[in-house]
C-alpha atoms as a PDB file:
ATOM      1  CA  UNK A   1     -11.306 -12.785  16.681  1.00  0.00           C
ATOM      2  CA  UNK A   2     -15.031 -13.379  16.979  1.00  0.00           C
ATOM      3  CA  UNK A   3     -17.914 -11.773  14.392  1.00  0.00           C
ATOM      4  CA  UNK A   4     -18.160  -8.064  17.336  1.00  0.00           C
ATOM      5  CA  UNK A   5     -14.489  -7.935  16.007  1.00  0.00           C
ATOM      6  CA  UNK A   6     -14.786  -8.464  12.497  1.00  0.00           C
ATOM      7  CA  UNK A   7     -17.693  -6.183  12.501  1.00  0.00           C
ATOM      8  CA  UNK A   8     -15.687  -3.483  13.939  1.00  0.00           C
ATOM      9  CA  UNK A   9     -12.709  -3.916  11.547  1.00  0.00           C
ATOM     10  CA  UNK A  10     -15.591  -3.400   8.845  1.00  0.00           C
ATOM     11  CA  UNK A  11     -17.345  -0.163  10.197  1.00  0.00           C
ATOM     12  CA  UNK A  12     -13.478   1.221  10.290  1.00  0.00           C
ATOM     13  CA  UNK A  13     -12.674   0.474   7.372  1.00  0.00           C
ATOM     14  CA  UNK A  14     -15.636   2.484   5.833  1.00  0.00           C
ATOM     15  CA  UNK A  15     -14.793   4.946   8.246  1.00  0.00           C
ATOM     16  CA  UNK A  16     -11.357   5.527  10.394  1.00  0.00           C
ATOM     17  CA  UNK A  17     -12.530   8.672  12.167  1.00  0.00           C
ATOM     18  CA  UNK A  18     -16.092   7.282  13.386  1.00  0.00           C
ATOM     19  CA  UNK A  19     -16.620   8.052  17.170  1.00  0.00           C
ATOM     20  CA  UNK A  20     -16.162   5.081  19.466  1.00  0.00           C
ATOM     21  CA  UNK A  21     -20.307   5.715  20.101  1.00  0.00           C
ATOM     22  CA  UNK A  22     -20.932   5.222  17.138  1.00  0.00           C
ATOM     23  CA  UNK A  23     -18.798   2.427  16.312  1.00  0.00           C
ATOM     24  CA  UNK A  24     -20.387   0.924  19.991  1.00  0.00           C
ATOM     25  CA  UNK A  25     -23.948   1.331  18.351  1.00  0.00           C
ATOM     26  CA  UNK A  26     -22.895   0.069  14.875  1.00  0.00           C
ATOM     27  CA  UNK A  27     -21.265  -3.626  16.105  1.00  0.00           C
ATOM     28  CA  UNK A  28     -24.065  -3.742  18.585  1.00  0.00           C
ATOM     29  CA  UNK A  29     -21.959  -3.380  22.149  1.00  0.00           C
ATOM     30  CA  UNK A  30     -21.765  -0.639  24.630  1.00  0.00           C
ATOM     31  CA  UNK A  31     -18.973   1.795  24.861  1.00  0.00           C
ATOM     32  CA  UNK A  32     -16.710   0.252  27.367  1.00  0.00           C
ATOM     33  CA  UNK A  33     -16.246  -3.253  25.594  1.00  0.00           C
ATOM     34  CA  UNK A  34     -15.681  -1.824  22.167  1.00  0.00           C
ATOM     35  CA  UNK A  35     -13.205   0.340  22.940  1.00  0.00           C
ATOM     36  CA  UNK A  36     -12.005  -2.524  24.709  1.00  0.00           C
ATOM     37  CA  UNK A  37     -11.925  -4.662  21.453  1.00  0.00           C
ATOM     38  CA  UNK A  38     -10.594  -1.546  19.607  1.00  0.00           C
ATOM     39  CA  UNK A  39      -7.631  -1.489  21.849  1.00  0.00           C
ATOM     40  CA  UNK A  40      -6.620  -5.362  21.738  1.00  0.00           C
ATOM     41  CA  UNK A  41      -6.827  -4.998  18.145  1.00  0.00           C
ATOM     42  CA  UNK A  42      -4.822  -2.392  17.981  1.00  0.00           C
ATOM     43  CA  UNK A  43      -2.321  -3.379  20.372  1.00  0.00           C
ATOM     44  CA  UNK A  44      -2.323  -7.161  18.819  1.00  0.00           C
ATOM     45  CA  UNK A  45      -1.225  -5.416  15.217  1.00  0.00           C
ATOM     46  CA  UNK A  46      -4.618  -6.639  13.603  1.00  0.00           C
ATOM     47  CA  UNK A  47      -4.931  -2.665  13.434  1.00  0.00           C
ATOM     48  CA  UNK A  48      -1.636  -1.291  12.017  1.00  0.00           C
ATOM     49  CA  UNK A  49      -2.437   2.520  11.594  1.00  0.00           C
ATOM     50  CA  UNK A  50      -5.308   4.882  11.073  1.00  0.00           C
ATOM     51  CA  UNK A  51      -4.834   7.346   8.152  1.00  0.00           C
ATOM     52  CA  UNK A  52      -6.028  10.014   5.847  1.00  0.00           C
ATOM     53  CA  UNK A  53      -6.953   8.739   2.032  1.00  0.00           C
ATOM     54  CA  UNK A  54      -5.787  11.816  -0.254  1.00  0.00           C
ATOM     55  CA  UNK A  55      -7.057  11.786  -3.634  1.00  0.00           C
ATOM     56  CA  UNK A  56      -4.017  12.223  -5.353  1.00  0.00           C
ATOM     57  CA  UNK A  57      -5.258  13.475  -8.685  1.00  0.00           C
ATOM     58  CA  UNK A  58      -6.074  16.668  -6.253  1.00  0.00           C
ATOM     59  CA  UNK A  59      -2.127  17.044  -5.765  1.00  0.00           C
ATOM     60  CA  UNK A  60      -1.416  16.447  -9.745  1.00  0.00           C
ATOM     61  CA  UNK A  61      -0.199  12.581  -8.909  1.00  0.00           C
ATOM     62  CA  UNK A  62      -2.645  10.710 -11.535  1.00  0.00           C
ATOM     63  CA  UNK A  63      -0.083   9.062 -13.674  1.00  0.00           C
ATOM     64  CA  UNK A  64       0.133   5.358 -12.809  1.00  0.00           C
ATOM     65  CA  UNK A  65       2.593   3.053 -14.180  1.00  0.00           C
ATOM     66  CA  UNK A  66       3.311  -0.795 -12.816  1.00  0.00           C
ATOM     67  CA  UNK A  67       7.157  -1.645 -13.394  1.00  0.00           C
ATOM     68  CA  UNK A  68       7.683  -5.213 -13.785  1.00  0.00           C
ATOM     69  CA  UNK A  69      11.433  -5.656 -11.820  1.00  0.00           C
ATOM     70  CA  UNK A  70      13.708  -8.577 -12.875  1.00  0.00           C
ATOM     71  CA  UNK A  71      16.783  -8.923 -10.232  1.00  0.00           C
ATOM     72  CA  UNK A  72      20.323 -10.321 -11.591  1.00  0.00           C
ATOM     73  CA  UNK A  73      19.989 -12.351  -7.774  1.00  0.00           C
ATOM     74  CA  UNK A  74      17.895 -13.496  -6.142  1.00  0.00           C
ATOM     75  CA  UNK A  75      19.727 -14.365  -3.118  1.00  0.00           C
ATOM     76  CA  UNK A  76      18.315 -13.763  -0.283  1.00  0.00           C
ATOM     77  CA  UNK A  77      20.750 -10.720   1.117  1.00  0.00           C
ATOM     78  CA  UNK A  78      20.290  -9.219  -2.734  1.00  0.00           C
ATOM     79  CA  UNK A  79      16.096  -9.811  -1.907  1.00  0.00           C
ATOM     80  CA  UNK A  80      17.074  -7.935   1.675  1.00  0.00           C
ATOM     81  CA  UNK A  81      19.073  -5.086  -0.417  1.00  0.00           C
ATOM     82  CA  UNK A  82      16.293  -4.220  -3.100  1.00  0.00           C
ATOM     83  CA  UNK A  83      13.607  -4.032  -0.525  1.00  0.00           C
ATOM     84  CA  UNK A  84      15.315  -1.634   1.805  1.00  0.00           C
ATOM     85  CA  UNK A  85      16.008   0.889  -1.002  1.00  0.00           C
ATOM     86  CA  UNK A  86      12.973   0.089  -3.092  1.00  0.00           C
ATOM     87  CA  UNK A  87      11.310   1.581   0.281  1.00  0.00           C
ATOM     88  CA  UNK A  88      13.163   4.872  -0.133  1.00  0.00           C
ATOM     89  CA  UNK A  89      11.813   5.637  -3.668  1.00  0.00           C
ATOM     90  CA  UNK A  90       8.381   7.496  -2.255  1.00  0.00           C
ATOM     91  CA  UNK A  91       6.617   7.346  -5.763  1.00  0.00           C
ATOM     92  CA  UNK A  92       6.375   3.703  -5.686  1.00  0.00           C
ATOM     93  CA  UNK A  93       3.473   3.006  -3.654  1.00  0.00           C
ATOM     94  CA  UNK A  94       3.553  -0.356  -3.582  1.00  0.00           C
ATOM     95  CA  UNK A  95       5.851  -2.828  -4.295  1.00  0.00           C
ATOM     96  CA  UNK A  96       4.904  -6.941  -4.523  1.00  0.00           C
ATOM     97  CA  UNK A  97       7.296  -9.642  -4.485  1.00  0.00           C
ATOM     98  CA  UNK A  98       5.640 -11.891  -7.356  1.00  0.00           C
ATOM     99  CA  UNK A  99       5.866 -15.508  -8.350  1.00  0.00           C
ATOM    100  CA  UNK A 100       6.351 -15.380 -12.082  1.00  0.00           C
ATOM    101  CA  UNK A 101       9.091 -14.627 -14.758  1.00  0.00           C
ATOM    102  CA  UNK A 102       9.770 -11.510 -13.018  1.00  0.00           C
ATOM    103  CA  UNK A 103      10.727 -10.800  -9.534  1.00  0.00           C
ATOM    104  CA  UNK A 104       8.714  -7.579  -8.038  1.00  0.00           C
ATOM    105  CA  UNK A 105       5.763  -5.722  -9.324  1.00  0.00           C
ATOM    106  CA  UNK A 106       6.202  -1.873  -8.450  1.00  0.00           C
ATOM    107  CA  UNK A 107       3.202   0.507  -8.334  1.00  0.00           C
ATOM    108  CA  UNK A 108       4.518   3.932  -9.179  1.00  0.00           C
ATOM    109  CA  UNK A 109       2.442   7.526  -9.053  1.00  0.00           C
ATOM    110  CA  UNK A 110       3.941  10.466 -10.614  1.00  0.00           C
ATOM    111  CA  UNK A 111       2.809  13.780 -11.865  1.00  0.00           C
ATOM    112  CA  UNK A 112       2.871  12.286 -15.990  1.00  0.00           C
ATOM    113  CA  UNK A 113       5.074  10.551 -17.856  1.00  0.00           C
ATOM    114  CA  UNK A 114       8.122  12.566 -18.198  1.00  0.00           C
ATOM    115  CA  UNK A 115       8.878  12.263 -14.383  1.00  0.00           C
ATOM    116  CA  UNK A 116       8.072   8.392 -14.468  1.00  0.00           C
ATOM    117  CA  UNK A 117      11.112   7.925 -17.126  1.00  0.00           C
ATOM    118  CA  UNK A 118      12.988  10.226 -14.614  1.00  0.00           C
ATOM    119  CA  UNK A 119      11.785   8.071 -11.309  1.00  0.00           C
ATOM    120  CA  UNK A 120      12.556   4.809 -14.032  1.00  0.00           C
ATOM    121  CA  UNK A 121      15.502   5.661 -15.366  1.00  0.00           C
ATOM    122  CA  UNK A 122      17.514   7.149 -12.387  1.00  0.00           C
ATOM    123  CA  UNK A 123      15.542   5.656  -9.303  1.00  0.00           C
ATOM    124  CA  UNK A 124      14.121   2.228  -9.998  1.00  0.00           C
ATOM    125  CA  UNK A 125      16.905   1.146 -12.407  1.00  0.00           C
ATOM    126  CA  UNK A 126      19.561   2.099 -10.455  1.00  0.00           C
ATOM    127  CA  UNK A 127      18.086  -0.452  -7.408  1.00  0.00           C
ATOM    128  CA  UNK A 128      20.675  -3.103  -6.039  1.00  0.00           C
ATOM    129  CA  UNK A 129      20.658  -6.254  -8.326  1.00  0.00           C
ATOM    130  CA  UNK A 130      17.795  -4.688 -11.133  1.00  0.00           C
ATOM    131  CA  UNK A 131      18.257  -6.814 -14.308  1.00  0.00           C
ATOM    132  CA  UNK A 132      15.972  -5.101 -16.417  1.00  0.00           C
ATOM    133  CA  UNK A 133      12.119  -3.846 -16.455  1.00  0.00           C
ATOM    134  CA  UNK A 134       8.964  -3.646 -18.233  1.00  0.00           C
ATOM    135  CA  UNK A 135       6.182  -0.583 -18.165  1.00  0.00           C
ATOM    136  CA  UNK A 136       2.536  -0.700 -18.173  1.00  0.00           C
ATOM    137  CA  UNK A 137       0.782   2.375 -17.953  1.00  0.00           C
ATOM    138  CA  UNK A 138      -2.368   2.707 -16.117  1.00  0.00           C
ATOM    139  CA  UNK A 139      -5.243   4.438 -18.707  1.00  0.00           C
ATOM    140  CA  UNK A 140      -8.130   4.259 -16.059  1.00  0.00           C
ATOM    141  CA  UNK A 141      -8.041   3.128 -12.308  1.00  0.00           C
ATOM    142  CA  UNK A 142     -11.576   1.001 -11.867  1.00  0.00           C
ATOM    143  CA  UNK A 143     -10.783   0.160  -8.172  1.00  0.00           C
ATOM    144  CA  UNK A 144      -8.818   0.780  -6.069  1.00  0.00           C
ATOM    145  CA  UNK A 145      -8.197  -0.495  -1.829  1.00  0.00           C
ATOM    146  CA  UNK A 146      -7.367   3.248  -0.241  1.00  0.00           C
ATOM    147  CA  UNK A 147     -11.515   4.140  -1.658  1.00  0.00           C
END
């Protein structure tokens, strides 16, 4: 990966759906060898997927809670079992293995708090090998990677 490269993974990121000419004209290369780069990339997983951002306060989803997850084991096969159902809860948005007295830290996105209890109490709870959890409610987001 050379600085063409790294300049190209930066005009993407500020834009996915730029035009390869104007990507070419941005890094400073001609068509052929930026689409080129854009391809190795792509094909070498440096580029995993190109995607809409949706605001989601437009669809009603601006309640943000992060669940602090304690497991009961943490076994590897009981690490392997959380993760592949943690991955079929689609509220939680992201979910971080952490270094700390807990285990994972879940970032969960629900219409308000009502239906976070519900995705809590019946979803994340009920995960293989959940000892217990801890809420903290989002008031504001400041930042955020997706904008």
């Amino acid at each position: 990966m050379d600085e063409f490269d790294r300049k190209i993974l930066a005009v993407l990121r500020a834009d996915g759906r730029v035009t390869i000419t104007d990507l070419a004209d941005a890094v400073g290369l001609s068509k052929t060898p930026c689409q080129q780069r854009l391809r190795r990339l792509q094909q070498s997983g440096v580029i995993v997927a190109f995607r809409a951002i949706i605001d989601p306060a437009k669809l009603g989803l601006d309640h943000v809670a992060f669940a602090e997850v304690k497991l009961s084991d943490t076994r590897e096969e009981a690490l392997t079992q959380f993760n592949a159902a943690v991955r079929q809860i689609p509220e939680v948005e992201e979910c971080h293995m952490i270094a700390s007295s807990f285990d994972y830290l879940l970032k969960v996105r629900t219409v308000d708090i009502r239906r976070y209890r519900i995705i809590l109490g019946e979803k994340i709870s009920a995960l293989p090998h959940v000892a217990s959890t801890s809420t903290y409610v989002a008031m504001e987001t400041v930042r955020e990677s997706a904008r």
